[in-house]
PDB file of N, CA and C in Angstrom:
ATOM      1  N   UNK A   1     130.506  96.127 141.326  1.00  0.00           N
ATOM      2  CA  UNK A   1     131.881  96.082 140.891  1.00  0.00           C
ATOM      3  C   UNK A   1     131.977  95.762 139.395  1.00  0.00           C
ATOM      4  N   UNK A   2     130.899  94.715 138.967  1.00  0.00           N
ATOM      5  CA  UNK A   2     130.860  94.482 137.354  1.00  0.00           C
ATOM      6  C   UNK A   2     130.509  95.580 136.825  1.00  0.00           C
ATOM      7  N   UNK A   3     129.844  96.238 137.212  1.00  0.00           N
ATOM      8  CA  UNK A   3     129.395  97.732 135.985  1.00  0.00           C
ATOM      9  C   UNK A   3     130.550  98.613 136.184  1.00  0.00           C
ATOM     10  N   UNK A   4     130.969  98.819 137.227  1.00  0.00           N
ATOM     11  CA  UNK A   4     132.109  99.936 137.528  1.00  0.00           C
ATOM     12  C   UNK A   4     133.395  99.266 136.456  1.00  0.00           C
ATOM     13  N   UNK A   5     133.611  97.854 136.156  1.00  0.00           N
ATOM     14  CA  UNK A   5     134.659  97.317 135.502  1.00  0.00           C
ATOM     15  C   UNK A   5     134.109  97.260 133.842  1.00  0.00           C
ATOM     16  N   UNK A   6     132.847  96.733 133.992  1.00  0.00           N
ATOM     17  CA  UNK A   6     132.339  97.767 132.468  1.00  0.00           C
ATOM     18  C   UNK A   6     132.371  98.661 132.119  1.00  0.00           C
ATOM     19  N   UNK A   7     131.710  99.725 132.946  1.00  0.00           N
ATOM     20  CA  UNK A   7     131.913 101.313 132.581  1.00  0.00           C
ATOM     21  C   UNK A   7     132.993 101.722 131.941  1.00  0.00           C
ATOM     22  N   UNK A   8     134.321 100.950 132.733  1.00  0.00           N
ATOM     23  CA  UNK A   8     135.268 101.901 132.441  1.00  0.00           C
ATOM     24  C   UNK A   8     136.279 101.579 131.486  1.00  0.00           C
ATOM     25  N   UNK A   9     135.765 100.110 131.009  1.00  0.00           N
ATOM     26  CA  UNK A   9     136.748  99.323 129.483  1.00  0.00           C
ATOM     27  C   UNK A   9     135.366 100.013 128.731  1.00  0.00           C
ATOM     28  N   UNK A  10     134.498 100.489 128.557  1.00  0.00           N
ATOM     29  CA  UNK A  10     133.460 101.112 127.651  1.00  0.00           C
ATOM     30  C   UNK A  10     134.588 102.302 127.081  1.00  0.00           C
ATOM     31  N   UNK A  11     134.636 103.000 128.424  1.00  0.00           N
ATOM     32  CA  UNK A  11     135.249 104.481 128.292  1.00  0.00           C
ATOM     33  C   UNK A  11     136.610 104.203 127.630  1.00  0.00           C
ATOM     34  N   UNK A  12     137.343 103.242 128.129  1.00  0.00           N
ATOM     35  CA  UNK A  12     139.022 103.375 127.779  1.00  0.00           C
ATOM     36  C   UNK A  12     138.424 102.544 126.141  1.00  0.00           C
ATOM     37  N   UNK A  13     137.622 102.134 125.400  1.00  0.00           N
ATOM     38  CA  UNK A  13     137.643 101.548 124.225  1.00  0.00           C
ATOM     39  C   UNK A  13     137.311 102.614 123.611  1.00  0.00           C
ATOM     40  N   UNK A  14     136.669 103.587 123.873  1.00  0.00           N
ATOM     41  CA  UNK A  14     136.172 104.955 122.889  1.00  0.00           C
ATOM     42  C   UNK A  14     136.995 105.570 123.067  1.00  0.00           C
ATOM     43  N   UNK A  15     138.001 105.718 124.008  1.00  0.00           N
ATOM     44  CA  UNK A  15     139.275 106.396 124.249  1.00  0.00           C
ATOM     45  C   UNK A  15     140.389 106.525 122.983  1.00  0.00           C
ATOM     46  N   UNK A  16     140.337 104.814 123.313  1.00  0.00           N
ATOM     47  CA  UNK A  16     141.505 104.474 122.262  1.00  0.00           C
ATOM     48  C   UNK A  16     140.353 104.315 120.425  1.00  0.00           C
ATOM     49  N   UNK A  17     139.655 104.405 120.565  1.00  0.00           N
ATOM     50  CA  UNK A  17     139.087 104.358 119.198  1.00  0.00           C
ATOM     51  C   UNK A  17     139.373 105.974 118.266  1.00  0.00           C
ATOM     52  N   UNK A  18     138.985 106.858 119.118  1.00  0.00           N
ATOM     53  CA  UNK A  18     138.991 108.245 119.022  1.00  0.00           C
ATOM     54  C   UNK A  18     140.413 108.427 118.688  1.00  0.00           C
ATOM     55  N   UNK A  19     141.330 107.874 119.331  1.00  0.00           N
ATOM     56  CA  UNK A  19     142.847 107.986 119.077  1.00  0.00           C
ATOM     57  C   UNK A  19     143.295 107.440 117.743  1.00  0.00           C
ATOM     58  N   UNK A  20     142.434 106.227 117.692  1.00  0.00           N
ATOM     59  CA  UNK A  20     142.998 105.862 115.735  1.00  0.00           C
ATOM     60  C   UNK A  20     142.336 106.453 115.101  1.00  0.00           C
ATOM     61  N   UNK A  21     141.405 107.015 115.220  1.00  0.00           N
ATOM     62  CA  UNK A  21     140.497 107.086 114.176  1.00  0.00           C
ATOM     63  C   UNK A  21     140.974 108.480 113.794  1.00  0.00           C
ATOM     64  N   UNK A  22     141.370 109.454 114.791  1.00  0.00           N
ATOM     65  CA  UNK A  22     142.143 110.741 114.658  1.00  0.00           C
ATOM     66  C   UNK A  22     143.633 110.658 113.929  1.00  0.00           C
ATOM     67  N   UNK A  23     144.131 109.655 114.091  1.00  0.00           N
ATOM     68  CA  UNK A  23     145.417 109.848 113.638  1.00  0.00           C
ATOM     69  C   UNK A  23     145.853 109.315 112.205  1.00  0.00           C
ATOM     70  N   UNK A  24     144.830 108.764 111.929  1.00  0.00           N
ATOM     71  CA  UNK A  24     144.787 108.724 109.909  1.00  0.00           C
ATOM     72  C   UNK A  24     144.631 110.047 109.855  1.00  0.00           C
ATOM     73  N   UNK A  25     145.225 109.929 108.438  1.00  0.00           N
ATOM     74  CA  UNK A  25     144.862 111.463 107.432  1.00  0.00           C
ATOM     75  C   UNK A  25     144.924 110.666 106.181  1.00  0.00           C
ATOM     76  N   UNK A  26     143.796 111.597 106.001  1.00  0.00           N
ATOM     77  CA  UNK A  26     142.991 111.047 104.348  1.00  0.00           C
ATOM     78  C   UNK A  26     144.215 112.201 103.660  1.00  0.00           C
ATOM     79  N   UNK A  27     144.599 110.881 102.410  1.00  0.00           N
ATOM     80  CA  UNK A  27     145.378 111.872 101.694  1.00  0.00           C
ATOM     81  C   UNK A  27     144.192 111.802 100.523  1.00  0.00           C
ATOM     82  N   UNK A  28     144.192 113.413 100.065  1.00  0.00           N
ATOM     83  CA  UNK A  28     143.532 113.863  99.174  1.00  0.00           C
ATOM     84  C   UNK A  28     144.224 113.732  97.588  1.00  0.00           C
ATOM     85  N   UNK A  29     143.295 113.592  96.781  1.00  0.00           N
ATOM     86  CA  UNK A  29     144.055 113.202  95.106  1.00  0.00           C
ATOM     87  C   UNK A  29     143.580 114.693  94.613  1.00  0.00           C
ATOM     88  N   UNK A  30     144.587 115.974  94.291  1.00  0.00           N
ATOM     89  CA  UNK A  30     144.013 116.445  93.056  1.00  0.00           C
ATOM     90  C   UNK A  30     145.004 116.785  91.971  1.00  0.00           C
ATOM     91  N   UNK A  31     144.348 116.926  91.069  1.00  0.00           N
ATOM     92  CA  UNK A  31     145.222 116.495  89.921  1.00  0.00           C
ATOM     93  C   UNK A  31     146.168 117.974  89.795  1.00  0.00           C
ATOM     94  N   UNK A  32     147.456 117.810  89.140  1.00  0.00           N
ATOM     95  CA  UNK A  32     148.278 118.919  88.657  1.00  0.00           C
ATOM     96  C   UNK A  32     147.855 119.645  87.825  1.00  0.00           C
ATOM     97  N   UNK A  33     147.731 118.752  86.527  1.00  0.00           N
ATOM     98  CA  UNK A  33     147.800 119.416  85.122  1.00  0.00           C
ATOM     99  C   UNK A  33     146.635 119.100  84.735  1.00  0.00           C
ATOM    100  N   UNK A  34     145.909 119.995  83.821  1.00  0.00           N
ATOM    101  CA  UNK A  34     144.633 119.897  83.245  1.00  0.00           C
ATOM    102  C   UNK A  34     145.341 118.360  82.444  1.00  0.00           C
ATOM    103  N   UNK A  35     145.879 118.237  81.924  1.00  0.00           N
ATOM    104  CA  UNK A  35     145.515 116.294  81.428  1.00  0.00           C
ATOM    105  C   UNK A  35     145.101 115.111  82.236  1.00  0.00           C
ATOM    106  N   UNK A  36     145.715 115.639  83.732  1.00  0.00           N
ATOM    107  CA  UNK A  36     145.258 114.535  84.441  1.00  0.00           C
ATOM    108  C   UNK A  36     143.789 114.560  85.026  1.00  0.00           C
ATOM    109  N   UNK A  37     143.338 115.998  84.611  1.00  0.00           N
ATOM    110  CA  UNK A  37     142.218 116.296  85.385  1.00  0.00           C
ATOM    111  C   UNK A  37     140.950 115.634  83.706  1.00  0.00           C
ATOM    112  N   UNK A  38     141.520 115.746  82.886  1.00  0.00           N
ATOM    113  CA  UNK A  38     140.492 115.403  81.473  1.00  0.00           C
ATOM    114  C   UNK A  38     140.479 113.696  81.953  1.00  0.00           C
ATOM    115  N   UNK A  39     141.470 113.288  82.039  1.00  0.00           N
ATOM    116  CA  UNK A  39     141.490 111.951  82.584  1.00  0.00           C
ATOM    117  C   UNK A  39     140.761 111.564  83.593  1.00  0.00           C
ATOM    118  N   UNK A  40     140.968 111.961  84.493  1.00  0.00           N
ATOM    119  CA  UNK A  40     139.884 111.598  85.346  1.00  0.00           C
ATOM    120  C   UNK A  40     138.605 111.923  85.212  1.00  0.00           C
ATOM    121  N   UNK A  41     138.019 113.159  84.250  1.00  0.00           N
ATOM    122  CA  UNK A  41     136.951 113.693  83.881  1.00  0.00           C
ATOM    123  C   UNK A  41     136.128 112.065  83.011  1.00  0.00           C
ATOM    124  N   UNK A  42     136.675 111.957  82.410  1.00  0.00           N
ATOM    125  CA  UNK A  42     136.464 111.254  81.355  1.00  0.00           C
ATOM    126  C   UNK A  42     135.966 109.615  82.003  1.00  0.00           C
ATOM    127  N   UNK A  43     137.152 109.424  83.095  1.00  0.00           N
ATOM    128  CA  UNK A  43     136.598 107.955  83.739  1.00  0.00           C
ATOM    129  C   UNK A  43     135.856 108.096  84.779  1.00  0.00           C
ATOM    130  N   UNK A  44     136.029 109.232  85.485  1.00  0.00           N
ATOM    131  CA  UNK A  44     134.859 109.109  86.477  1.00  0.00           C
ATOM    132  C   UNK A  44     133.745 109.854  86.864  1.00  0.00           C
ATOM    133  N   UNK A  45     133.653 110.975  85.566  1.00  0.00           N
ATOM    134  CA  UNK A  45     132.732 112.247  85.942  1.00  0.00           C
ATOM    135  C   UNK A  45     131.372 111.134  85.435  1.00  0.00           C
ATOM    136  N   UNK A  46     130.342 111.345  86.250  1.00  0.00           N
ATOM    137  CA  UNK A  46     128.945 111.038  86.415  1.00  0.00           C
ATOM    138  C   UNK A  46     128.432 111.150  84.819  1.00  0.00           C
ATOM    139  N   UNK A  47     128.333 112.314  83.825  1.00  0.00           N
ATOM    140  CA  UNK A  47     127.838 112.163  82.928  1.00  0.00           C
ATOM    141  C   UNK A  47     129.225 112.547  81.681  1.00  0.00           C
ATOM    142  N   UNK A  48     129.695 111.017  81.664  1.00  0.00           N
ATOM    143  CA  UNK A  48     131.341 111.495  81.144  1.00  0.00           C
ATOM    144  C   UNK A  48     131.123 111.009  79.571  1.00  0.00           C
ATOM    145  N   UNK A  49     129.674 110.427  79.493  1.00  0.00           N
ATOM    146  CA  UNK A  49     129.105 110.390  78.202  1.00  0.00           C
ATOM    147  C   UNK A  49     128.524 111.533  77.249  1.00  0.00           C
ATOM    148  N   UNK A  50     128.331 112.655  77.887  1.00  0.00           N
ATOM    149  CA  UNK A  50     127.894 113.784  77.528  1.00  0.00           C
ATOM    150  C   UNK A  50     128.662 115.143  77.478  1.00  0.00           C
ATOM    151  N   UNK A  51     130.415 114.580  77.868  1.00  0.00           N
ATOM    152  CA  UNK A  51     131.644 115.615  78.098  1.00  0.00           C
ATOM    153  C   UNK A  51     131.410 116.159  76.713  1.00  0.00           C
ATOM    154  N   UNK A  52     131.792 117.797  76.495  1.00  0.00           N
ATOM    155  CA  UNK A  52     132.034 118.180  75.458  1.00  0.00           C
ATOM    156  C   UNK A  52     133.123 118.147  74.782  1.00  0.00           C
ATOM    157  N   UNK A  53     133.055 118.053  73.145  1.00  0.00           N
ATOM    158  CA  UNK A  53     134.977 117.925  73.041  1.00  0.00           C
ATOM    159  C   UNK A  53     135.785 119.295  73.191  1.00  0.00           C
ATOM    160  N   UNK A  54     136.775 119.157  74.186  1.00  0.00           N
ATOM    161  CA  UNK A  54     137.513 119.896  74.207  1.00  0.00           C
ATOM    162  C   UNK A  54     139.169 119.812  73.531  1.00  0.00           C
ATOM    163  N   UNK A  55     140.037 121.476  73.544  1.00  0.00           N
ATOM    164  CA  UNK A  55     141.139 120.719  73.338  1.00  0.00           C
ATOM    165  C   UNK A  55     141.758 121.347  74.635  1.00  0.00           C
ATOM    166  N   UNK A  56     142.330 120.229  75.218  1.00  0.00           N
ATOM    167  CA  UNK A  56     142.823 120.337  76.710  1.00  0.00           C
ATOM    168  C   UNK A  56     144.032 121.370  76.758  1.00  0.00           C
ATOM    169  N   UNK A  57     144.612 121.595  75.855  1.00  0.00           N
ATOM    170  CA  UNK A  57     146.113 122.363  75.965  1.00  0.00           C
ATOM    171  C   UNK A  57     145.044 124.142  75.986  1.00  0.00           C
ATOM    172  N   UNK A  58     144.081 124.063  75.445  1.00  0.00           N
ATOM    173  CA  UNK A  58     143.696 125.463  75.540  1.00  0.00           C
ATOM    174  C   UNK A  58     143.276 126.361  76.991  1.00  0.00           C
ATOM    175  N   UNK A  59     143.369 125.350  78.412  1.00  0.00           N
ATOM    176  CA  UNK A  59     142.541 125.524  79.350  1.00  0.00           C
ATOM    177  C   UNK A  59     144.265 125.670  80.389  1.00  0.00           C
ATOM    178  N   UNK A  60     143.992 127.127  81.215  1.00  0.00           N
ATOM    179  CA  UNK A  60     145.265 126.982  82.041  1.00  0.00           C
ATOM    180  C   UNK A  60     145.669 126.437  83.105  1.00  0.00           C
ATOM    181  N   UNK A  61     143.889 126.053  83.946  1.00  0.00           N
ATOM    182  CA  UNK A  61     143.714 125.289  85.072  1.00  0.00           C
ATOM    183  C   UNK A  61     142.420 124.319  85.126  1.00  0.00           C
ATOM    184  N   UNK A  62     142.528 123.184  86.093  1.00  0.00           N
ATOM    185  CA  UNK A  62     142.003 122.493  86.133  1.00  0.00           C
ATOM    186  C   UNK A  62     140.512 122.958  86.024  1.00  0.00           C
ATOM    187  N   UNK A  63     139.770 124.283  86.566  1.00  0.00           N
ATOM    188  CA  UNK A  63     138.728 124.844  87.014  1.00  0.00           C
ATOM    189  C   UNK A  63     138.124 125.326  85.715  1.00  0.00           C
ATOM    190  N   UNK A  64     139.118 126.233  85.112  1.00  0.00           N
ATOM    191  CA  UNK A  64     138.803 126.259  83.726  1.00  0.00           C
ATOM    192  C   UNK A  64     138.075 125.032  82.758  1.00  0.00           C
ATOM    193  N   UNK A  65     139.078 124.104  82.911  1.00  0.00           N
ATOM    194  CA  UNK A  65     138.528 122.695  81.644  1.00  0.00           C
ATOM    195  C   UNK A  65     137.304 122.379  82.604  1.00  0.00           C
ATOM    196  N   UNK A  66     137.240 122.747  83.657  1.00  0.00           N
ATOM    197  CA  UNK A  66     136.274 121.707  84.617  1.00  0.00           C
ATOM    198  C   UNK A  66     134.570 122.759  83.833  1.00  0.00           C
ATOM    199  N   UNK A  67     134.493 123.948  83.783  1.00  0.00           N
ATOM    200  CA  UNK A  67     133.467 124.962  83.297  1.00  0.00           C
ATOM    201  C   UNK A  67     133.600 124.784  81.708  1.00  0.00           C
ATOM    202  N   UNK A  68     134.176 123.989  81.377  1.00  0.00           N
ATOM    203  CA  UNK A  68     134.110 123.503  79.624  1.00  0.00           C
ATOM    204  C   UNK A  68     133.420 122.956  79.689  1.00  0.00           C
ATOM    205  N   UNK A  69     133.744 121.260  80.289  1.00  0.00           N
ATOM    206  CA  UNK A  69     133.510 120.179  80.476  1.00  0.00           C
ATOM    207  C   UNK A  69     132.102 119.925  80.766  1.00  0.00           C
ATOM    208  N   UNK A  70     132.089 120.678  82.149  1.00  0.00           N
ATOM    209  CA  UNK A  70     130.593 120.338  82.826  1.00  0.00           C
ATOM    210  C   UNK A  70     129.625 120.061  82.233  1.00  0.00           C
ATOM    211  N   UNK A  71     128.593 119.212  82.167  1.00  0.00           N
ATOM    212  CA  UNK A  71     127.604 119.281  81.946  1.00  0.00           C
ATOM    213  C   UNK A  71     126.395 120.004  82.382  1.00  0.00           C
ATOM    214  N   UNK A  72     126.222 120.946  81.834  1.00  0.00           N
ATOM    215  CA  UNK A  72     125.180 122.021  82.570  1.00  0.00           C
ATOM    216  C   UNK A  72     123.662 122.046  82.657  1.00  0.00           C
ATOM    217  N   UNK A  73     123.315 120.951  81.941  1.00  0.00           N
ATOM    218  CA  UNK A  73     122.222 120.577  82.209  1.00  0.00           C
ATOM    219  C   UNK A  73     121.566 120.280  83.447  1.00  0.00           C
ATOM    220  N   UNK A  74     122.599 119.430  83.747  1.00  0.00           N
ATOM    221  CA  UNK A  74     121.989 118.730  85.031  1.00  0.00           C
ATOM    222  C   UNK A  74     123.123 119.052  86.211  1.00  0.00           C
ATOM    223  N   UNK A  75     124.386 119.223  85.877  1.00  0.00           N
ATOM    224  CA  UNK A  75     125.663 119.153  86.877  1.00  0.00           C
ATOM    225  C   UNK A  75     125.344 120.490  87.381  1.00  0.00           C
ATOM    226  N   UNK A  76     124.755 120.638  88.399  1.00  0.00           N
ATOM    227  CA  UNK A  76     125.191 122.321  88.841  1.00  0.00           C
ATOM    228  C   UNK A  76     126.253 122.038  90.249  1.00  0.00           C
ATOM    229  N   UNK A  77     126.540 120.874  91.004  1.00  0.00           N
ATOM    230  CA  UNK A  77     127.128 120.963  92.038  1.00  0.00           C
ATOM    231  C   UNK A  77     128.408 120.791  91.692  1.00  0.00           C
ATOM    232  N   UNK A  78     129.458 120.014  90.209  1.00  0.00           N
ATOM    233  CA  UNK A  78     130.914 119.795  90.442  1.00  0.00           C
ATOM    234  C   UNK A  78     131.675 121.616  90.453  1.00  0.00           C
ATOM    235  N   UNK A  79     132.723 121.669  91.104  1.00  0.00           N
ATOM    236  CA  UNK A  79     133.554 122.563  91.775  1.00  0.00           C
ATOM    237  C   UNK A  79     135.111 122.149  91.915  1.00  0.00           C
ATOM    238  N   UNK A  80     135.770 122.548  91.794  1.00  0.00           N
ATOM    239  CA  UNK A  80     137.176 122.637  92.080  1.00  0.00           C
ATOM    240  C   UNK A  80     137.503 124.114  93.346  1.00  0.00           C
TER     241      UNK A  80
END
């Protein structure tokens, strides 16, 4: 009777775990305007010491400044 009353608060706890864990939604950040995207380039890109200078008003989308920017040495995985 104890395992049958284990078993089945096992099952109803993965039940209800599966249920929260499904019902978040990751809200995603991406930026609008190529300024907010140089901004964030700048504080959080991996080699943001080695950004090239750009001038940001010349680029029409984020993807664009992002193939300026990159560092191509070593960055082959960032993507938009």
């Amino acid at each position: 009777m104890k395992n049958k009353i284990f078993g089945i608060s096992i099952l109803l706890s993965i039940v209800f775990s599966f249920l929260f864990i499904s019902s978040c939604e990751k809200e995603e950040v991406y930026p609008d305007t190529t300024q907010e995207f140089y901004s964030l380039m700048t504080d959080w890109y991996l080699w943001n010491d080695s950004i090239e200078d750009v001038v940001v008003e010349n680029y029409a989308s984020p993807s664009d400044l992002l193939e300026a920017m990159r560092y191509e040495q070593r960055d082959k995985w960032s993507y938009i």
